[in-house]
C-alpha atoms as a PDB file:
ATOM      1  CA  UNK A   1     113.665 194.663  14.032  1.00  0.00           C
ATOM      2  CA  UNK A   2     114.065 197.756  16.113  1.00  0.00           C
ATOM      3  CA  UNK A   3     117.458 199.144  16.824  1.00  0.00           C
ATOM      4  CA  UNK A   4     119.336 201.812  18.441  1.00  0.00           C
ATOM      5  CA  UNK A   5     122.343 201.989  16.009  1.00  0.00           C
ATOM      6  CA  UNK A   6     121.324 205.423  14.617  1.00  0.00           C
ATOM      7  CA  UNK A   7     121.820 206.987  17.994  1.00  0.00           C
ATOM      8  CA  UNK A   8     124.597 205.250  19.009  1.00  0.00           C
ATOM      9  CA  UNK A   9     126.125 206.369  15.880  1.00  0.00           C
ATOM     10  CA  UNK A  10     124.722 209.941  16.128  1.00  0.00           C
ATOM     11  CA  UNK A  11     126.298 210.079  19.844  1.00  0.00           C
ATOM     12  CA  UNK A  12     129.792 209.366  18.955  1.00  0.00           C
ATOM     13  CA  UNK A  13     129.720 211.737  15.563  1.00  0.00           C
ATOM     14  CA  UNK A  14     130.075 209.688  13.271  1.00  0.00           C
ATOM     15  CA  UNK A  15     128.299 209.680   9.401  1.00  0.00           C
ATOM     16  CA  UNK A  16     126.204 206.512   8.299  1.00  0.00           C
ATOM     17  CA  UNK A  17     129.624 206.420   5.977  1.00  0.00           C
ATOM     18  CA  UNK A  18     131.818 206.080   8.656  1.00  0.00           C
ATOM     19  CA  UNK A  19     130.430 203.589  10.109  1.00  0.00           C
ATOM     20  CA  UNK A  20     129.902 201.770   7.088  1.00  0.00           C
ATOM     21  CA  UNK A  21     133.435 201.842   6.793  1.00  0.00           C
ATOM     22  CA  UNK A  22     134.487 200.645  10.628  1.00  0.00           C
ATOM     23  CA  UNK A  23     131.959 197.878   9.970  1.00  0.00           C
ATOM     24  CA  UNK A  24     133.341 197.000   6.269  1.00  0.00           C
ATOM     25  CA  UNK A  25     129.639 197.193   4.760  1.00  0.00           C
ATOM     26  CA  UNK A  26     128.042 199.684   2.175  1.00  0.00           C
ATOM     27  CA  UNK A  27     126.962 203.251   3.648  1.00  0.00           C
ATOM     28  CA  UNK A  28     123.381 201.697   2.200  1.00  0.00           C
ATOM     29  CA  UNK A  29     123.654 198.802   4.506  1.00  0.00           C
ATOM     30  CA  UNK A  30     123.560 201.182   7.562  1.00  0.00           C
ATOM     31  CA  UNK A  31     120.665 203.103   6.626  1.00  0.00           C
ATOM     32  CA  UNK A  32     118.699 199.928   5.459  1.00  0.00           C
ATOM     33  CA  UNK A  33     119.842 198.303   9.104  1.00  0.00           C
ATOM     34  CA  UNK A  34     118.739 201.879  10.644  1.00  0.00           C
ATOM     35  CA  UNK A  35     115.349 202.522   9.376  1.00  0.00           C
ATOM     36  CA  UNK A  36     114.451 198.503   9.794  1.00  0.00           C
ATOM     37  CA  UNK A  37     114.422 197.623   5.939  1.00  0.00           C
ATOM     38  CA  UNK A  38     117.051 195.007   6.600  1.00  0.00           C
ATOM     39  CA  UNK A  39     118.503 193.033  10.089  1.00  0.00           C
ATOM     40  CA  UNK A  40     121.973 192.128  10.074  1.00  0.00           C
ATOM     41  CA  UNK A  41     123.178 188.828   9.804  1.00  0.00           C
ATOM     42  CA  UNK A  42     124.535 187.695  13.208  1.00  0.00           C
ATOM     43  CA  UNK A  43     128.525 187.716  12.096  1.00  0.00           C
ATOM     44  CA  UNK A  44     127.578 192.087  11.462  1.00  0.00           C
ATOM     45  CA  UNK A  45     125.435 192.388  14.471  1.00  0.00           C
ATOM     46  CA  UNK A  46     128.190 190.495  16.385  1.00  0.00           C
ATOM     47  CA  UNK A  47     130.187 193.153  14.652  1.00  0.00           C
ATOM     48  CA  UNK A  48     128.095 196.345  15.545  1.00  0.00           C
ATOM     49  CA  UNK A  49     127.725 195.118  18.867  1.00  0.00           C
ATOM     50  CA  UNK A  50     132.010 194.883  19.471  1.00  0.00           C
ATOM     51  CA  UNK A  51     132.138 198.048  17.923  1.00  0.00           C
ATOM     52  CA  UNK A  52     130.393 199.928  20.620  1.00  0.00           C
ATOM     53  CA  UNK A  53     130.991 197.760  23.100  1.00  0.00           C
ATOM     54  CA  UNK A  54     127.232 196.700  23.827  1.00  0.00           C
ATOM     55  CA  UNK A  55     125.895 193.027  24.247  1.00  0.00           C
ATOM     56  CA  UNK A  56     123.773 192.479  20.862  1.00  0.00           C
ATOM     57  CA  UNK A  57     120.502 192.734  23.214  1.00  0.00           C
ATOM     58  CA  UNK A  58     120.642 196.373  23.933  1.00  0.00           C
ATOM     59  CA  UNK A  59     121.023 197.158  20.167  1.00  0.00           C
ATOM     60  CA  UNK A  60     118.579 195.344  18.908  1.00  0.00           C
ATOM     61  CA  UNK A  61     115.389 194.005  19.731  1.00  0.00           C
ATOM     62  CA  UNK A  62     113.668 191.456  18.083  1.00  0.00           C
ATOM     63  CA  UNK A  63     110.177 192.026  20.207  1.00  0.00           C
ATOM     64  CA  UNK A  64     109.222 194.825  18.314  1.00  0.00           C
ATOM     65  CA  UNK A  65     108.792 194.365  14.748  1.00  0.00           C
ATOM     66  CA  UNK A  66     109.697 197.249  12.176  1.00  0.00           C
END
């Protein structure tokens, strides 16, 4: 699933760490999530999408595999 978490991270600073760490998930989860290896279950993309305050939908889009 394609994604823009990478550059909403990258825009507010912060390492793949850090917001490993807001989200309570393994640095490794974030890149996997990033580069498209893995989607998040809903509960984290529910999570990721609080976090910076988008509606899931304009983090993630499921129309355009990989």
């Amino acid at each position: 699933m394609k994604n823009r978490l990478k550059v909403l991270r990258a825009e507010r600073g912060w390492s793949q760490a850090e917001l490993a760490g807001r989200l309570d998930v393994s640095r490794q989860a974030v890149n996997a999530i990033e580069t498209g290896k893995h989607d998040p279950s809903l509960s984290l993309a529910f999570r990721i999408a609080r976090l910076f305050d988008q509606a899931i939908e304009e983090i993630f889009d499921d129309r355009h595999p990989g």
